[in-house]
C-alpha atoms as a PDB file:
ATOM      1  CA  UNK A   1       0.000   0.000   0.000  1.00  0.00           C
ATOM      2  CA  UNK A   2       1.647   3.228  -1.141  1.00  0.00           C
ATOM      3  CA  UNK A   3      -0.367   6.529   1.022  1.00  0.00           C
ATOM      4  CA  UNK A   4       0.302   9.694  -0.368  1.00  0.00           C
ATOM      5  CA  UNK A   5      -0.853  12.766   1.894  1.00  0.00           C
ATOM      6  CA  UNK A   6      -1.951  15.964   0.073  1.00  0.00           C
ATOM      7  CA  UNK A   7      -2.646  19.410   1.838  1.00  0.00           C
ATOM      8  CA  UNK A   8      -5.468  21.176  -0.608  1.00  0.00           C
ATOM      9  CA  UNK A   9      -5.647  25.071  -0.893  1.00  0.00           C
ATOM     10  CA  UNK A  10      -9.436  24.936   1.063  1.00  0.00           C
ATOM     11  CA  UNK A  11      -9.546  25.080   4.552  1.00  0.00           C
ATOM     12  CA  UNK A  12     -11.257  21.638   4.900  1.00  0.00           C
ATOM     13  CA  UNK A  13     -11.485  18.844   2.755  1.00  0.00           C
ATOM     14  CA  UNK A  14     -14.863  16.485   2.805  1.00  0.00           C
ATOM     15  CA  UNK A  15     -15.288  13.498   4.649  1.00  0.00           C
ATOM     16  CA  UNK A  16     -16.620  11.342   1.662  1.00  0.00           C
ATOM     17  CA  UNK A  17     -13.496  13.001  -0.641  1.00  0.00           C
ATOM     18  CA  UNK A  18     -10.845  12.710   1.721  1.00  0.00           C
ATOM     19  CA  UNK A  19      -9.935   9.116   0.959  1.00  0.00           C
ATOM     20  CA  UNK A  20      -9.089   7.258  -2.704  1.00  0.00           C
ATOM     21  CA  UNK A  21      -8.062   4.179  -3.192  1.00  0.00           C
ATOM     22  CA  UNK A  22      -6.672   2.874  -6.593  1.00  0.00           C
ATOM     23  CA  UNK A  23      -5.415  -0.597  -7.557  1.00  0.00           C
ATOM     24  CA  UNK A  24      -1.868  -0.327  -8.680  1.00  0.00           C
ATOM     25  CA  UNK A  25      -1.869  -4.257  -9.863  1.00  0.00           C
ATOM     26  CA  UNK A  26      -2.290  -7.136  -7.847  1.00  0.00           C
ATOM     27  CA  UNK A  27      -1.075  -6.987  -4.554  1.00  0.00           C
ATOM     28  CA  UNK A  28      -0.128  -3.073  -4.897  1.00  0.00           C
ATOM     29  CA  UNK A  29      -2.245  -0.364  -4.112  1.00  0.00           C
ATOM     30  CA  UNK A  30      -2.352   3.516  -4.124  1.00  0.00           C
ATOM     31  CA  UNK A  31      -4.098   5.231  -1.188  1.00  0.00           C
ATOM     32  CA  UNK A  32      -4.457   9.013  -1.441  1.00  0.00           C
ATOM     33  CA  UNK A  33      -5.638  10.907   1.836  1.00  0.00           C
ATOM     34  CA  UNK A  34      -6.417  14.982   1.308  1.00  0.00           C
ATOM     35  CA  UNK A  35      -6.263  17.629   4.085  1.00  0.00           C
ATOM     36  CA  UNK A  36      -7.395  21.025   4.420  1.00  0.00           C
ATOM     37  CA  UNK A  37      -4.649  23.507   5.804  1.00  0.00           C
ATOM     38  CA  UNK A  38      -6.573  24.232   8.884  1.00  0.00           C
ATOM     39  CA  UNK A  39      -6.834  20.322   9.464  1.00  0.00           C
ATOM     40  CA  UNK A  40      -4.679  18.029  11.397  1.00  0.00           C
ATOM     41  CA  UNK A  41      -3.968  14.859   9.792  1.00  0.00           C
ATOM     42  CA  UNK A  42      -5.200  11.568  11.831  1.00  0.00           C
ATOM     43  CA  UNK A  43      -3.025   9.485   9.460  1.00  0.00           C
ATOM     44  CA  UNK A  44      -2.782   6.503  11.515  1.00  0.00           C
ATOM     45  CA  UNK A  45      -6.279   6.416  12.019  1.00  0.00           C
ATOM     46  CA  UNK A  46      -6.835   6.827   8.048  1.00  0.00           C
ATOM     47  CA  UNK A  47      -4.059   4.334   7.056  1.00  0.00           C
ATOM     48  CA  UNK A  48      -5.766   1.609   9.363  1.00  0.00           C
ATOM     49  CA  UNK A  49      -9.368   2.480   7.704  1.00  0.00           C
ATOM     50  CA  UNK A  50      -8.187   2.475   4.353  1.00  0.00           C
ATOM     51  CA  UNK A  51      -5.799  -0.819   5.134  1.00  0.00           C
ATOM     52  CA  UNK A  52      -8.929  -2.761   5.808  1.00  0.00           C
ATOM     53  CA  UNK A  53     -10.586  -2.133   2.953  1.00  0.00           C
ATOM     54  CA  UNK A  54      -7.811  -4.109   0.960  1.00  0.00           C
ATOM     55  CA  UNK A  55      -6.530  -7.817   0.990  1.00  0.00           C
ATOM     56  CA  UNK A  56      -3.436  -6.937   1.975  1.00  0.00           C
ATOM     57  CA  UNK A  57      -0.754  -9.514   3.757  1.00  0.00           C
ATOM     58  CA  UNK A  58       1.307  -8.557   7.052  1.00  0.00           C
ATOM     59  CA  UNK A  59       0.099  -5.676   9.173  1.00  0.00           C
ATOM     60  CA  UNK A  60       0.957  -1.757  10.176  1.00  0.00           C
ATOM     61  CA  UNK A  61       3.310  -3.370  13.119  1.00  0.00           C
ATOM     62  CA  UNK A  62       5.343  -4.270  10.139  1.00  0.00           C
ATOM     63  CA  UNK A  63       5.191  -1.152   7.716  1.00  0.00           C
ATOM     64  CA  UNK A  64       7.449   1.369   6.789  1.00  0.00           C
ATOM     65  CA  UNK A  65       6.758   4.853   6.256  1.00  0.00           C
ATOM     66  CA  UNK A  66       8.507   7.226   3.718  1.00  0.00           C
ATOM     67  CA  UNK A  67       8.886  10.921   4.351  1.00  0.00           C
ATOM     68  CA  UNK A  68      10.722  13.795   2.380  1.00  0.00           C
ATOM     69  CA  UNK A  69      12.474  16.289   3.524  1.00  0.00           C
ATOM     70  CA  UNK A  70      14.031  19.145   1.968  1.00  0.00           C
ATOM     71  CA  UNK A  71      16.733  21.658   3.425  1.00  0.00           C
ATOM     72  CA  UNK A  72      17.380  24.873   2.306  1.00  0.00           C
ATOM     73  CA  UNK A  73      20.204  26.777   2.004  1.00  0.00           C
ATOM     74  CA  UNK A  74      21.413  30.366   1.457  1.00  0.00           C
ATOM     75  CA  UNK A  75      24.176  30.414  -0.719  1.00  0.00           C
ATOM     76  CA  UNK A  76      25.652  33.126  -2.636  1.00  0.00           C
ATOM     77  CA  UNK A  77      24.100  31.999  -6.064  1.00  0.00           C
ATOM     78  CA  UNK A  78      21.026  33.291  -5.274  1.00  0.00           C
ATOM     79  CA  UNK A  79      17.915  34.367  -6.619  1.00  0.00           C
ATOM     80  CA  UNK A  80      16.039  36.215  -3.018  1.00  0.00           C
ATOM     81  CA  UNK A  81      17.965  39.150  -1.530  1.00  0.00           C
ATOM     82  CA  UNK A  82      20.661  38.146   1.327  1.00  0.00           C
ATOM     83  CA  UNK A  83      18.073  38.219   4.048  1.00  0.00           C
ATOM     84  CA  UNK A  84      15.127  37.091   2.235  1.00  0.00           C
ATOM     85  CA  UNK A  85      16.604  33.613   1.736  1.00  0.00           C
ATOM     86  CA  UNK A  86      17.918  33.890   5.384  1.00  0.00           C
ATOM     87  CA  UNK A  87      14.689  34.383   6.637  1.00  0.00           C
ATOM     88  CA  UNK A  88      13.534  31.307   4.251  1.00  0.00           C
ATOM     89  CA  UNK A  89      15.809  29.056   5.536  1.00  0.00           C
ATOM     90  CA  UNK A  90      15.261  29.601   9.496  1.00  0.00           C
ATOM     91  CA  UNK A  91      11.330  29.165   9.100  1.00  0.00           C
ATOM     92  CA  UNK A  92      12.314  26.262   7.187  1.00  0.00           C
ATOM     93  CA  UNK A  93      14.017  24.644   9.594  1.00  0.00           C
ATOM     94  CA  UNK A  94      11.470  25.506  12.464  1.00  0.00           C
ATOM     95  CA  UNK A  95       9.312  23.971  10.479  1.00  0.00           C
ATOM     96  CA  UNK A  96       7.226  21.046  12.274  1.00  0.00           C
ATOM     97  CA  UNK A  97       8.868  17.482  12.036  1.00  0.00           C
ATOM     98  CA  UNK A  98       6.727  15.287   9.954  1.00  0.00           C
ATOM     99  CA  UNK A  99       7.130  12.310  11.523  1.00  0.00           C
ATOM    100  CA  UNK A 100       5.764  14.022  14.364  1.00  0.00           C
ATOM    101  CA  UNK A 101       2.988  16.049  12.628  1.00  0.00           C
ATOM    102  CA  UNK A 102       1.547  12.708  11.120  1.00  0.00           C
ATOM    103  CA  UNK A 103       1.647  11.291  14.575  1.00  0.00           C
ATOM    104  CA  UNK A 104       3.467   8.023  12.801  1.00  0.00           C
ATOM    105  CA  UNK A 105       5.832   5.826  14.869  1.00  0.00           C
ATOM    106  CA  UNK A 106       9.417   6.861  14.769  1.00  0.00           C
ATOM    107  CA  UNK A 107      10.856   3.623  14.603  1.00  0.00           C
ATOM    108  CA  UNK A 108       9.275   2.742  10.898  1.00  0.00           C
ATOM    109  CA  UNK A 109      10.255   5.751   9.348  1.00  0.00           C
ATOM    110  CA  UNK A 110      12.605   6.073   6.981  1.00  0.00           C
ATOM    111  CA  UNK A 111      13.708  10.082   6.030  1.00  0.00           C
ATOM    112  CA  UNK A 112      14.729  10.715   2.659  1.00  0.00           C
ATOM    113  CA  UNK A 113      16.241  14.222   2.006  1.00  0.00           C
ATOM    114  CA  UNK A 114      17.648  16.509  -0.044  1.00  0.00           C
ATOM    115  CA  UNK A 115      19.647  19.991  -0.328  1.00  0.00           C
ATOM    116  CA  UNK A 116      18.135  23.019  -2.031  1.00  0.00           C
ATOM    117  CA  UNK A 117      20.138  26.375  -2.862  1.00  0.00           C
ATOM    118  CA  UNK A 118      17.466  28.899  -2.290  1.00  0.00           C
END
């Protein structure tokens, strides 16, 4: 079961629309959860909904869960004024931790990352 988490551009997102699931081929599925921006995610509670409502083999106790990450940095090749991309960066980094933010257990998640000049 691959879950990919969207946040829309409305406030909320509708109960009956939050959720789609999509056969990927056998034994593969694509689940695809929406959020408003003024919602808080209950993606365990969505990912064990939406788990059994496919034949799937194993359980949660053994998934793994995949989350990006990006970092940003202020270099001199810019394209924001000196302080602009400062600015950028901190909030960046203040940002909330994922992991945490999805409320998903920190010992099945794998962080995947990558470096961006700002």
């Amino acid at each position: 079961m691959l879950v990919t988490v969207t946040s829309e551009n409305m406030p909320y997102v509708d109960e009956h629309t939050r959720v789609q699931i999509r056969k990927v081929e056998e034994g593969y599925y694509r689940v695809s959860l929406r959020y408003g921006f003024m919602e808080i995610p209950e993606l365990p509670s969505q990912i064990v909904a939406a788990a059994a409502q496919l034949p799937l083999r194993g359980s949660l106790e053994e998934a793994t869960y995949y989350v990006g990450r990006e970092t940003f940095e202020a270099t001199d090749a810019n394209q924001f004024l000196g302080w602009q991309e400062s600015l950028y960066a901190i909030l960046a980094r203040n940002s909330a931790d994922m992991t945490r933010y999805y409320a998903l257990p920190t010992a099945q998640v794998v962080e995947l990352g990558t470096r961006l000049d700002l």
